[in-house]
N, C-alpha and C. Protein backbone atom coordinates (compact mmCIF):
# COMPACT_ATOMS: atom_id res chain seq x y z
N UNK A 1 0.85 -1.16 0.00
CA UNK A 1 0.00 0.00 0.00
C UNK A 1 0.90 1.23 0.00
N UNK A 2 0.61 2.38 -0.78
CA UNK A 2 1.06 3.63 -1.04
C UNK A 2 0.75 4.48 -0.01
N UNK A 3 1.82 5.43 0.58
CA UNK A 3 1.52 6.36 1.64
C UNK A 3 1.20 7.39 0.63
N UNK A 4 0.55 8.40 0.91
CA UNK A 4 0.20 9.68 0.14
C UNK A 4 0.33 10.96 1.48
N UNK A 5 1.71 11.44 1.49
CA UNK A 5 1.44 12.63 2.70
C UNK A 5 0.42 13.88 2.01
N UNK A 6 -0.48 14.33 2.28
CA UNK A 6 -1.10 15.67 1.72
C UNK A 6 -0.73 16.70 2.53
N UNK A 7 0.05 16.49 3.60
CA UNK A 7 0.18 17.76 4.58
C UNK A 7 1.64 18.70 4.32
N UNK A 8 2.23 18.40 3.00
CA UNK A 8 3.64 19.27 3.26
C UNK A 8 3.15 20.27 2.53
N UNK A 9 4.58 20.99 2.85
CA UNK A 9 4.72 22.74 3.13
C UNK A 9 5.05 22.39 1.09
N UNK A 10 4.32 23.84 0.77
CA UNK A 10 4.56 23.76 -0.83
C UNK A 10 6.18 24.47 -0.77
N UNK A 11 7.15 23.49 -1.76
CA UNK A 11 8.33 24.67 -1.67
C UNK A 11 8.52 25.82 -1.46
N UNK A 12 9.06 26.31 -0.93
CA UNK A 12 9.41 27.84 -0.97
C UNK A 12 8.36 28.16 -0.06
N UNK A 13 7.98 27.59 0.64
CA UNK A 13 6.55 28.67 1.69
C UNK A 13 7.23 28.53 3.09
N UNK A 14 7.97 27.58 3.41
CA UNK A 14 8.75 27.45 4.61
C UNK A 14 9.68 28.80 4.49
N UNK A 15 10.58 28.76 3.70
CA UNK A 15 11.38 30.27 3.45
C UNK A 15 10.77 31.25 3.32
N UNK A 16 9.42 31.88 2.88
CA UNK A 16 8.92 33.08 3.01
C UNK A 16 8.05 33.23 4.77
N UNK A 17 7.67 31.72 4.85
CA UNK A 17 7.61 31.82 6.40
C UNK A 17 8.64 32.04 7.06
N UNK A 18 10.17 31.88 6.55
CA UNK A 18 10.94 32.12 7.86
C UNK A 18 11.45 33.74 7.76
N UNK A 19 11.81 34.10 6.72
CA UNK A 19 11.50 35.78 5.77
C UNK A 19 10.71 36.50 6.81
N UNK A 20 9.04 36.33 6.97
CA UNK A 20 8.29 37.00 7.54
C UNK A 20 8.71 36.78 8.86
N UNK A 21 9.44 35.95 9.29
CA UNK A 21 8.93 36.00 11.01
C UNK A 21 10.03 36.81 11.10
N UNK A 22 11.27 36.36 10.52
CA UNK A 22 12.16 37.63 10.88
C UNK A 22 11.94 38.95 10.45
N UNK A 23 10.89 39.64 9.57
CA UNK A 23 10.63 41.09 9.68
C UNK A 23 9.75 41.26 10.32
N UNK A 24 8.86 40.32 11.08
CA UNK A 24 8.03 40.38 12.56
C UNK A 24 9.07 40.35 13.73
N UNK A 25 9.82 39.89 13.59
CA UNK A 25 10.57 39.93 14.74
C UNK A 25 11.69 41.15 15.02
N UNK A 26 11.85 41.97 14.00
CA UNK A 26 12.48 43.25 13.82
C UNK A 26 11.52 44.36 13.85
N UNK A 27 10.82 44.00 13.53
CA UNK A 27 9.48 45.20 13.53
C UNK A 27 9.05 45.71 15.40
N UNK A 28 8.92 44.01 15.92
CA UNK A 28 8.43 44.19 17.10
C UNK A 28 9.75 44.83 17.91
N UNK A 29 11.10 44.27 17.55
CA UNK A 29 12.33 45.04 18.36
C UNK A 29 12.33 46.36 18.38
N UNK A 30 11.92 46.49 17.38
CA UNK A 30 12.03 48.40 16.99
C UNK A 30 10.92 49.03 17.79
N UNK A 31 9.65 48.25 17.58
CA UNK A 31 8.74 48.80 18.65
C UNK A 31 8.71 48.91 20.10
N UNK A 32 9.59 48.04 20.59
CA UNK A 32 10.14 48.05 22.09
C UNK A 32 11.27 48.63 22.18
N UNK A 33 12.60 49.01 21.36
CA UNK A 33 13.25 49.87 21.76
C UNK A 33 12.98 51.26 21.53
N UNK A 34 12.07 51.26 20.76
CA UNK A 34 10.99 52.88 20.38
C UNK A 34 10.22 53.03 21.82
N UNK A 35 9.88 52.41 22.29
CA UNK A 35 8.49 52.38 23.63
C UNK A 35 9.46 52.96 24.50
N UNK A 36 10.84 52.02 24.52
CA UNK A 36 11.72 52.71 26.27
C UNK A 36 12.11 53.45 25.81
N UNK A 37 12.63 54.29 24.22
CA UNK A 37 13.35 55.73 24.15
C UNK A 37 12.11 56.40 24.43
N UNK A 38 11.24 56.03 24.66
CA UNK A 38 10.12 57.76 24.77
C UNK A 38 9.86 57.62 26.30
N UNK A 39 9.63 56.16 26.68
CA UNK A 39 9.75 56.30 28.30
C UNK A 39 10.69 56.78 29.06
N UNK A 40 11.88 56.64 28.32
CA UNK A 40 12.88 57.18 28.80
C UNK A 40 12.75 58.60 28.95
N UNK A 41 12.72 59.43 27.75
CA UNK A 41 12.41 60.78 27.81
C UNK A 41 11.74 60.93 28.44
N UNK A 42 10.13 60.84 28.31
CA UNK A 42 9.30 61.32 29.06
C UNK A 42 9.71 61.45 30.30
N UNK A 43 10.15 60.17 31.04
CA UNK A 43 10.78 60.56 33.02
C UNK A 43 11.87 61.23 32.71
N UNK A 44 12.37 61.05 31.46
CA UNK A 44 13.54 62.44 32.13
C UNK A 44 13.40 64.17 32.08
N UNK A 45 12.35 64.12 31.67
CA UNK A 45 11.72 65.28 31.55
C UNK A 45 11.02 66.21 32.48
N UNK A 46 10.77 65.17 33.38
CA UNK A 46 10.22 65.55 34.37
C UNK A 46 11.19 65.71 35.89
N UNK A 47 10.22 66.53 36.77
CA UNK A 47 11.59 67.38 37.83
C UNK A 47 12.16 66.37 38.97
N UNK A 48 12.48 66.45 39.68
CA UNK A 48 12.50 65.76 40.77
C UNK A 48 11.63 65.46 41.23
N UNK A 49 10.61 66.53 41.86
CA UNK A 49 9.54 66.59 43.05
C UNK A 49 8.44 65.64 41.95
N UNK A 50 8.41 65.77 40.95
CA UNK A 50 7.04 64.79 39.63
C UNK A 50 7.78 63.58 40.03
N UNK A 51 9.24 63.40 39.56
CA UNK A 51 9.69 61.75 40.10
C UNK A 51 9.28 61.06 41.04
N UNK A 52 9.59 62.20 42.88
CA UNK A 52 9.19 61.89 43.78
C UNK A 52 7.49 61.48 43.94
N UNK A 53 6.81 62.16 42.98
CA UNK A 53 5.40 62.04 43.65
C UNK A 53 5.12 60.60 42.84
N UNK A 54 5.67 60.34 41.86
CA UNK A 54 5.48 59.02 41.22
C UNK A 54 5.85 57.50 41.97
N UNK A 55 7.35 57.96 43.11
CA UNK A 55 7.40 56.80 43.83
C UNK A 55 9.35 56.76 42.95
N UNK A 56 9.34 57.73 42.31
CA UNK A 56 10.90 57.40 41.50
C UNK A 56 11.61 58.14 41.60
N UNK A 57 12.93 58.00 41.13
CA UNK A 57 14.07 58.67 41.58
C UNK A 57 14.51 58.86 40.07
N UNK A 58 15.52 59.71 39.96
CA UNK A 58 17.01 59.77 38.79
C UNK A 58 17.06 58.10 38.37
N UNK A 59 17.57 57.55 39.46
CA UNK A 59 18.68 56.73 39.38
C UNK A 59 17.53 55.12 39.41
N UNK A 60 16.37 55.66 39.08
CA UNK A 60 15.03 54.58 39.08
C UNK A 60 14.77 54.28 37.28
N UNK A 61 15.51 55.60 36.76
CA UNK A 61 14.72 55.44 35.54
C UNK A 61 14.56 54.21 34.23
N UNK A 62 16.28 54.20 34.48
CA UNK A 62 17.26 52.77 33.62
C UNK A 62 16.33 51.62 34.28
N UNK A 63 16.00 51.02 35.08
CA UNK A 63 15.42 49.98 35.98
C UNK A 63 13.67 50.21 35.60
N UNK A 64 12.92 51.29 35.38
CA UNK A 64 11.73 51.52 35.07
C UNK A 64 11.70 51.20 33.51
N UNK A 65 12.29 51.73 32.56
CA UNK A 65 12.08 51.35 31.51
C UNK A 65 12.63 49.96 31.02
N UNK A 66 13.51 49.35 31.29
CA UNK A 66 14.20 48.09 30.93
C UNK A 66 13.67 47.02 31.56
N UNK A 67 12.55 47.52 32.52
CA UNK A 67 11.40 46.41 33.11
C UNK A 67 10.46 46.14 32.09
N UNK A 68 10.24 46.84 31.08
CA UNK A 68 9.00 47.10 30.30
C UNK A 68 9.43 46.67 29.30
């Protein structure tokens, strides 16, 4: 008796699947190191006493955004 697989990948669709995940996976890097440069700014923008009332410091900020 003859096996017949019907379930493979048509040539070339595995490689444009692996293509896409890596410009999904650069897309999303850029979007998270885009998210902490503006978080970043944003707390650094602000004074001490705004830090303080938030619960943060200067020296909180590196540790606030690189959590995220």
């Amino acid at each position: 008796m003859a096996l017949y697989e019907s379930s493979r990948i048509a040539h070339g669709a595995g490689f444009a699947a692996r293509i896409s995940s890596i410009f999904v996976a650069t897309a999303e890097a850029f979007t998270a190191w885009n998210d902490a440069r503006v978080t970043r700014k944003a707390l650094a923008q602000l004074t001490d006493r705004e830090l303080d009332d938030i619960g943060l410091c200067r020296g909180d900020i590196e540790l606030v955004v690189n959590r995220h």
